[in-house]
Protein backbone atom coordinates (compact mmCIF):
# COMPACT_ATOMS: atom_id res chain seq x y z
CA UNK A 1 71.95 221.65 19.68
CA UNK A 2 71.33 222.17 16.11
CA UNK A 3 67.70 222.91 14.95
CA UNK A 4 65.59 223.90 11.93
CA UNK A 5 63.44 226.50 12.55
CA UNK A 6 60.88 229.08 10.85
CA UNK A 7 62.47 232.80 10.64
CA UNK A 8 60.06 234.20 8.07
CA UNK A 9 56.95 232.01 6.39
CA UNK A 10 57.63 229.87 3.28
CA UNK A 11 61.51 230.75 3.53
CA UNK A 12 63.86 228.37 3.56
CA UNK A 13 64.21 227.10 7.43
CA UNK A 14 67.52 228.40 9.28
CA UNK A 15 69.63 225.97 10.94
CA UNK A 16 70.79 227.03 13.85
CA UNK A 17 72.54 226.43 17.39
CA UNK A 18 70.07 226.95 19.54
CA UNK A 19 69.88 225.75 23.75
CA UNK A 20 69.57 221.99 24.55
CA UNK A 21 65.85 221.72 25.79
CA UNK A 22 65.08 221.59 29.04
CA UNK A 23 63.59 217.90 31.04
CA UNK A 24 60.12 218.04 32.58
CA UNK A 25 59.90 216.35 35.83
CA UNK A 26 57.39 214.25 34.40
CA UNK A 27 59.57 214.00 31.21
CA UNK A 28 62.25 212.92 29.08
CA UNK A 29 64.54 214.80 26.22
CA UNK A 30 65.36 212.56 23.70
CA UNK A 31 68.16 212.69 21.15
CA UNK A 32 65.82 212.32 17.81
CA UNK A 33 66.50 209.09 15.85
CA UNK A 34 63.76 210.14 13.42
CA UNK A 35 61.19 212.75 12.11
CA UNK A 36 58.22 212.66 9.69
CA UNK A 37 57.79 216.09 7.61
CA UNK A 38 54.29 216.37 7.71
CA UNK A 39 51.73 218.67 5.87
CA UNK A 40 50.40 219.77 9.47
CA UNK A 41 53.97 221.50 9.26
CA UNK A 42 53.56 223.20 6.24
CA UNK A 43 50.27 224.80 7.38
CA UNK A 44 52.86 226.11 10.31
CA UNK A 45 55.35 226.93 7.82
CA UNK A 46 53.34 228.82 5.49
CA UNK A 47 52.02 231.20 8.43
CA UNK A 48 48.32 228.81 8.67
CA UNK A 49 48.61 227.37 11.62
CA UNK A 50 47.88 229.99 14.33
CA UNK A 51 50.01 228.27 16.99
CA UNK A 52 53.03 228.33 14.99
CA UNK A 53 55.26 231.68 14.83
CA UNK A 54 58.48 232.90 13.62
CA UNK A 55 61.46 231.92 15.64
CA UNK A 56 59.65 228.44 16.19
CA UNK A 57 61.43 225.03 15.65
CA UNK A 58 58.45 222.31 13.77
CA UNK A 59 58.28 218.62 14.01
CA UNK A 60 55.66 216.82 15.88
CA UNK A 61 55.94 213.37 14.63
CA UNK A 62 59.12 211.32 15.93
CA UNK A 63 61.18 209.12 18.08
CA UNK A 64 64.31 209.45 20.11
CA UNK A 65 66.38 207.69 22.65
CA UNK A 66 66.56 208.93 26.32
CA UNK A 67 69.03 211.13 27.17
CA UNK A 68 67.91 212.61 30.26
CA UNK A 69 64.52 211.31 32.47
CA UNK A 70 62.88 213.33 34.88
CA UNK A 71 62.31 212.04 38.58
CA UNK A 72 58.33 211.49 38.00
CA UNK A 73 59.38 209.69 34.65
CA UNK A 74 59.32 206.06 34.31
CA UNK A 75 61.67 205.75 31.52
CA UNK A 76 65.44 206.05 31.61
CA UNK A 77 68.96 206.98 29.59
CA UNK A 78 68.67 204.66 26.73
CA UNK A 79 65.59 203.59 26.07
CA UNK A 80 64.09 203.73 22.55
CA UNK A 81 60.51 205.58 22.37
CA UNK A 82 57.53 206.58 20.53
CA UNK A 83 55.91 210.05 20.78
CA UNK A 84 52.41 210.67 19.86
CA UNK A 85 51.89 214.09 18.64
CA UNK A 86 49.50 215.17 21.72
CA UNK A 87 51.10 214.75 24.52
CA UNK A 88 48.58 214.60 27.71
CA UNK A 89 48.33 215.40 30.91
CA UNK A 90 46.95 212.82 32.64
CA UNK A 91 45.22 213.73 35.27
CA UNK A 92 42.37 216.17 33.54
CA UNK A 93 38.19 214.90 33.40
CA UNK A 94 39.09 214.03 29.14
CA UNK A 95 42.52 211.97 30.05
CA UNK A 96 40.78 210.40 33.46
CA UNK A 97 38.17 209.25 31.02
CA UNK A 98 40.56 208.21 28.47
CA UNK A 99 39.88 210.63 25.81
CA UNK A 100 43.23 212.07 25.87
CA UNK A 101 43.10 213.47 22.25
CA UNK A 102 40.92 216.38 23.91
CA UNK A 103 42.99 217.14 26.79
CA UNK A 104 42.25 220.83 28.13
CA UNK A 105 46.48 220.53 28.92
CA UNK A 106 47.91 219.33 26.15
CA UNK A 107 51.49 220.01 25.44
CA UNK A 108 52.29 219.66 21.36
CA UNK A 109 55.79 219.97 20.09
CA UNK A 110 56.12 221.78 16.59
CA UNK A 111 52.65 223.53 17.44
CA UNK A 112 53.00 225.98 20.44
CA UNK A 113 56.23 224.33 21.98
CA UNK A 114 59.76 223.29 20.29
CA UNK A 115 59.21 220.75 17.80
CA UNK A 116 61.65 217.93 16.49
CA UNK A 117 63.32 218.91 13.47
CA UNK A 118 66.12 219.45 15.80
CA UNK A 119 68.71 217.18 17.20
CA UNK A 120 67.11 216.78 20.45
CA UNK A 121 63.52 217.34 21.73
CA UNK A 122 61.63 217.90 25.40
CA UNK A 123 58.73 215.23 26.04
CA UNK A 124 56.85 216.13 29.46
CA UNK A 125 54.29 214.08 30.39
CA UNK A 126 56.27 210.89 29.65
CA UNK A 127 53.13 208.62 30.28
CA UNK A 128 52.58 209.36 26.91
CA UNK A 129 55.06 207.27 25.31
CA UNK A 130 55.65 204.09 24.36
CA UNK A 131 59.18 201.54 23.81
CA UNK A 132 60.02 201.32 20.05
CA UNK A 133 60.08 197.63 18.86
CA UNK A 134 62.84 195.90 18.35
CA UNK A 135 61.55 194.80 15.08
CA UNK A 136 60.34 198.76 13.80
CA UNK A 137 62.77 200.66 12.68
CA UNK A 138 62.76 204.52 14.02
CA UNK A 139 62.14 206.08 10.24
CA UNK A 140 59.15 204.21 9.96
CA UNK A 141 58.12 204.76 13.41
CA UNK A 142 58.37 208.14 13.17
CA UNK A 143 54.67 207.72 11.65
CA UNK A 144 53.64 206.39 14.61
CA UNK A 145 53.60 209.73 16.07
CA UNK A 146 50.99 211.04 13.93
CA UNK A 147 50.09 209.42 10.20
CA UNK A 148 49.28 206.10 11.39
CA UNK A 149 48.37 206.63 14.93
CA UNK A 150 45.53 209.24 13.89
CA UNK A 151 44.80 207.21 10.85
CA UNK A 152 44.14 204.08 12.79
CA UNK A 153 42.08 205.45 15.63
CA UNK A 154 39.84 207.37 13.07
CA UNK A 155 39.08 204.18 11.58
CA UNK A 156 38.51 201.45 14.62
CA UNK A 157 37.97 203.89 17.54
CA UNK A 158 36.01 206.80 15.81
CA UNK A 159 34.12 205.21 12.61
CA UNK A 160 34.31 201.90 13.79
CA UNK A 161 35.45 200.46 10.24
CA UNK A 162 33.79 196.99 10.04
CA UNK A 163 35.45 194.17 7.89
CA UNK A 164 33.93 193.92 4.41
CA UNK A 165 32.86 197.37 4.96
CA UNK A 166 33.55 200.00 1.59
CA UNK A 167 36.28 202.35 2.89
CA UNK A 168 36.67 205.69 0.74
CA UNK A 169 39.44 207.78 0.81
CA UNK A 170 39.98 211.17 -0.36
CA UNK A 171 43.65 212.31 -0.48
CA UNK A 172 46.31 210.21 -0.30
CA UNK A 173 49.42 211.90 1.25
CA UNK A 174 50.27 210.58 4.28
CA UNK A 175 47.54 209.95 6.30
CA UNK A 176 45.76 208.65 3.13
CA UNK A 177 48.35 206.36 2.68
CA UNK A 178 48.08 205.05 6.13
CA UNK A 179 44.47 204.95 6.52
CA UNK A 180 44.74 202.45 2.87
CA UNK A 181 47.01 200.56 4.81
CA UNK A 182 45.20 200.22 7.95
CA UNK A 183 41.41 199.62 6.25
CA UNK A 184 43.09 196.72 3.89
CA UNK A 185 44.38 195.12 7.51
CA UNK A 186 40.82 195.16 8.66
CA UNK A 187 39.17 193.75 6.25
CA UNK A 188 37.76 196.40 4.23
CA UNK A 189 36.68 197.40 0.93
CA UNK A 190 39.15 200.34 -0.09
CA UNK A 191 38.45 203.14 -2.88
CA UNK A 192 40.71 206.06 -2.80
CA UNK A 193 40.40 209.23 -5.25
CA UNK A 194 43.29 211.65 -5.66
CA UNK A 195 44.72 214.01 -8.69
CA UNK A 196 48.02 212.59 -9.25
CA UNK A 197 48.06 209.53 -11.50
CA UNK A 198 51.34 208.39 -9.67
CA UNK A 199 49.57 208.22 -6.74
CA UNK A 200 46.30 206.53 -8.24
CA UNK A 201 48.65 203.57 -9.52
CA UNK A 202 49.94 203.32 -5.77
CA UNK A 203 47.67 202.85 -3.93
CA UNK A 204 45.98 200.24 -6.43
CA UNK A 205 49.46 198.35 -6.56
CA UNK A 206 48.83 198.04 -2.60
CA UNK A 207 45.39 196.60 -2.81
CA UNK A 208 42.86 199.65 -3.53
CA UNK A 209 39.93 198.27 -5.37
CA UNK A 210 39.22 201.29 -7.11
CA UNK A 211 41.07 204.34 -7.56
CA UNK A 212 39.52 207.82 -9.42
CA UNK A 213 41.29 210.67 -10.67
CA UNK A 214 39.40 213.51 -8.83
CA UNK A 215 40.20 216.37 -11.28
CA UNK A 216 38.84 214.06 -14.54
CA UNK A 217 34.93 212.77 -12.80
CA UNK A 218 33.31 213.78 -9.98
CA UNK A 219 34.41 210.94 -7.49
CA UNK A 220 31.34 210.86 -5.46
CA UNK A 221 29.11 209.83 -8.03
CA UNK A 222 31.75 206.91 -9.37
CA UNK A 223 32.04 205.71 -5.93
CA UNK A 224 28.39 205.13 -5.01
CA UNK A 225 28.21 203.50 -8.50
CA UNK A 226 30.46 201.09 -8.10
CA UNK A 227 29.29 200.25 -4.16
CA UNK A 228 26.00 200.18 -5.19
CA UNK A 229 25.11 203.10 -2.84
CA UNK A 230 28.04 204.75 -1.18
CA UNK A 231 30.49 203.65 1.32
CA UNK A 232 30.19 202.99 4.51
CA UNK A 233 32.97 205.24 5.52
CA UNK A 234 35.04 207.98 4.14
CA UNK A 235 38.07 209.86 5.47
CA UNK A 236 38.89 213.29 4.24
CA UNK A 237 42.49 213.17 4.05
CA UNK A 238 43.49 216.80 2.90
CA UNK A 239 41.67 219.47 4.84
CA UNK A 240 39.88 221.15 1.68
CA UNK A 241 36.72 221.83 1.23
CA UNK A 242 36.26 220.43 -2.04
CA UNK A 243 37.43 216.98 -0.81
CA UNK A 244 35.24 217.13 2.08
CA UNK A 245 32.34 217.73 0.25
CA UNK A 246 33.08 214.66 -2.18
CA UNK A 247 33.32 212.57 1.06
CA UNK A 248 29.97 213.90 2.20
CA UNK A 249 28.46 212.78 -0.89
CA UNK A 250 29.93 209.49 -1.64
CA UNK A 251 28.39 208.13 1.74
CA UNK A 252 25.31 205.51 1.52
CA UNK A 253 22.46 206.56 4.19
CA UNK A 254 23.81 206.37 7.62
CA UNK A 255 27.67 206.49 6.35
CA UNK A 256 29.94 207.62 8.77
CA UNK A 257 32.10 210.54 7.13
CA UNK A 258 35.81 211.05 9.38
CA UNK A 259 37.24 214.69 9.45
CA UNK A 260 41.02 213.61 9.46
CA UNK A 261 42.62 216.44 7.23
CA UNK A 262 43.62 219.77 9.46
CA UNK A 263 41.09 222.40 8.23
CA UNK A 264 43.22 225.71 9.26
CA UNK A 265 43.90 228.71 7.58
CA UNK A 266 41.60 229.70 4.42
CA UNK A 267 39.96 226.57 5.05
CA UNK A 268 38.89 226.41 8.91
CA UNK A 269 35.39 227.84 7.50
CA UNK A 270 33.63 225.90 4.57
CA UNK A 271 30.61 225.75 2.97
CA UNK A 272 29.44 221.87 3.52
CA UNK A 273 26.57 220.07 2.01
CA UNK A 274 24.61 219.77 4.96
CA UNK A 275 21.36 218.41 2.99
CA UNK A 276 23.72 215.22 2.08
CA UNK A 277 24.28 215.23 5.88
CA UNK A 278 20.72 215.49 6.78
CA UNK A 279 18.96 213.54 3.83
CA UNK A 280 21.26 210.68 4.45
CA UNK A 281 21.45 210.83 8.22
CA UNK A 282 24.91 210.55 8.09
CA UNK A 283 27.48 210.62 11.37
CA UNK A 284 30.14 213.14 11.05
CA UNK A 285 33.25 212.51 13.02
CA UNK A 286 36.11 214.53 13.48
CA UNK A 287 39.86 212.81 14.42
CA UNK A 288 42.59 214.19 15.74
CA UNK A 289 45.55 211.76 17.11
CA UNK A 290 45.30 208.62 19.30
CA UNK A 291 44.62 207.90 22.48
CA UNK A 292 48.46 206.60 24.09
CA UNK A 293 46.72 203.86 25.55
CA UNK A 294 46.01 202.07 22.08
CA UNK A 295 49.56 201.42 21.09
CA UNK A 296 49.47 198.17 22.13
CA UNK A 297 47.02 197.08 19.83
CA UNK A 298 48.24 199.39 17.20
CA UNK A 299 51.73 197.67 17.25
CA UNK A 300 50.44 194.41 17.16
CA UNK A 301 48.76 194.71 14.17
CA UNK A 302 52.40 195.79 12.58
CA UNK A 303 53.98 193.03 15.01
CA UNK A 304 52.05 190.11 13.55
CA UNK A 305 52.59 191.24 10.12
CA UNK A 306 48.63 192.30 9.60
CA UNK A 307 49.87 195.78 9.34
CA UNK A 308 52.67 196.41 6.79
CA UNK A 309 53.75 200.48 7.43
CA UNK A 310 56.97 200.14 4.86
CA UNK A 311 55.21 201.62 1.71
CA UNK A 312 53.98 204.89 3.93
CA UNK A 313 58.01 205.83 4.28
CA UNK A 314 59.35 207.01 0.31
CA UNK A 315 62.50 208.78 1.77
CA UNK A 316 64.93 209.50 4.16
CA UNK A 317 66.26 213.11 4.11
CA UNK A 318 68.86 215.12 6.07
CA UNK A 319 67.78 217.90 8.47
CA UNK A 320 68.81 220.59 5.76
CA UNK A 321 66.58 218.74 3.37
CA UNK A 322 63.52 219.36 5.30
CA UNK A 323 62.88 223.31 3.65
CA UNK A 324 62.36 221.19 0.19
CA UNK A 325 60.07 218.66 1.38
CA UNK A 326 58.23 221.77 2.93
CA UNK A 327 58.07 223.66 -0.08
CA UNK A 328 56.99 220.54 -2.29
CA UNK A 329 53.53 220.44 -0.32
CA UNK A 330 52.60 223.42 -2.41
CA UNK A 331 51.78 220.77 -5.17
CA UNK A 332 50.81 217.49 -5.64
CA UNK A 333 53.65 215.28 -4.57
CA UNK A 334 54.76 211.62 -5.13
CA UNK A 335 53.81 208.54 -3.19
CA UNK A 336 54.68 208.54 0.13
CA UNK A 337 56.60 210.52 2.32
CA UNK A 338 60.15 211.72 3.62
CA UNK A 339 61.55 211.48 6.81
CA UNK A 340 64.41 213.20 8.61
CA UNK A 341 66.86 210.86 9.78
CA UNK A 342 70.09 212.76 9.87
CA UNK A 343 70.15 215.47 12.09
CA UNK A 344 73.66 216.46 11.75
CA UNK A 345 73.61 217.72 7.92
């Protein structure tokens, strides 16, 4: 099959012929119909990530058809899926209680295993997965697999985001696109700071009630202003200690701050305001991925049209595209973000 994969950190990828992946028992390999080009990847690409090694192929959020099911799978040739990112085992104390985000098994494509910027892809532990709508199309489910999924379970299964609730958000790439998205279909109050005025004017044009350029004031301080005491909730979107910080400290007492941007590399150690965290008595949460078993309610706020994911999608790219889109997370980028949906170029 043809693939994209890392040779040498921030070099262009090398597309190659490499073997057809193998089918778990419990599994399917799917020919990919889509693939997000996440930031997660570029802390792979850029030698951050310390699962992710030269010679790997990246790609963790996507969907495929079936081209070949394993015996223990219940899915066959044909059918139309949805990945998430983390794909669990099943049968482990975390999965059995239905935390499968924290499986001690989990298998991760892009991070550890072969990812999807490749024409076809292995997905063991098939349970996993879930039948694309007719109604979704693959380059916007694609987000399904990570941007939205993690967005939305930060908000309603870790923070429990409340309707009429303020909602800050700092960073809005993809997941900070999606977690706008997903706190205007609740109900909430949304504020979002970023440092590209592009950006700003997005995410006001989708409903944002405020938006603050983080390199002109010091966001924090605007946002409990204009919420007369801080939000409720805010989602660190980027990773970075700076933006972490700012999400500390535009929480009102008892705010509930959510972890959502991967903190790897320089920045797996920070230096946080813990006295915000203490004074305030805030709740820190961190949020990695979805649980499998909240698709259904997931889709059905896109289904019944509470949930519109369009905006989160700016692009469609080829597979030899995806070295650019890599390379363009080294700077602020534009609204939105690309997706691979031609594997053959």
């Amino acid at each position: 099959m043809r693939a994209a994969l890392i040779r040498q950190y921030r070099s262009p990828l090398a597309i190659e012929t490499v073997p057809d992946p193998v089918c778990a028992p419990d599994g399917v390999v799917l020919r990919l119909l889509a693939c997000g080009i996440c930031r997660s990847d570029w802390h792979g690409w850029v030698g951050e990530h310390p699962k992710v090694k030269p010679g790997d192929i990246p790609g963790h959020e996507y969907c495929g058809e079936v081209v070949e099911a394993g015996p223990q799978a219940q899915w066959k040739p044909g059918d139309r899926l949805i990945a998430p990112f983390i794909l669990s085992c099943g049968s482990c104390p975390e999965c059995r209680s239905g935390q499968s985000t924290t499986c001690q098994s989990q298998y991760v494509p892009g991070f550890g295993s072969p990812g999807a910027y490749a024409e076809y892809v292995s997905a063991p532990h098939a349970h996993n997965l879930t039948r694309l709508p007719d109604s979704l199309s693959p380059h916007l489910a694609a987000g399904l697999g990570c941007r939205v999924t993690t967005a939305f379970h930060a908000l309603t299964g870790r923070a429990g985001l409340q309707a009429g609730e303020w909602l800050a958000i700092h960073g809005t790439g993809g997941i900070g696109l999606s977690c706008l998205l997903i706190g205007l279909a609740l109900g909430a109050r949304v504020i979002v700071t970023d440092i590209v005025p592009e950006k700003l004017d997005h995410a006001r044009a989708l409903g944002a009630e405020a938006a603050f350029d983080a390199s002109q004031a010091d966001v924090a301080e605007e946002i409990r202003a204009l919420t007369s005491g801080g939000a409720h909730v805010s989602v660190e979107a980027l990773g970075i200690e700076a933006t972490t910080n700012a999400s500390l400290r535009s929480l009102r007492p008892l705010g509930r701050h959510v972890q959502i941007g991967l903190p790897t590399g320089r920045h797996a150690q920070m230096q946080l305001d813990v006295n915000t965290i203490y004074m305030r008595q805030l709740a820190v949460y961190g949020s990695r991925g979805m649980p499998s078993w909240r698709y259904p309610s997931l889709l059905s706020l896109i289904g019944t049209g509470r949930l519109d994911v369009t905006p989160i999608v700016a692009r469609q790219v080829a597979l030899s595209d995806a070295s650019a889109e890599l390379a363009a997370f080294d700077g602020p980028t534009a609204p939105g973000v690309a997706v691979i949906t031609d594997f053959a170029q």
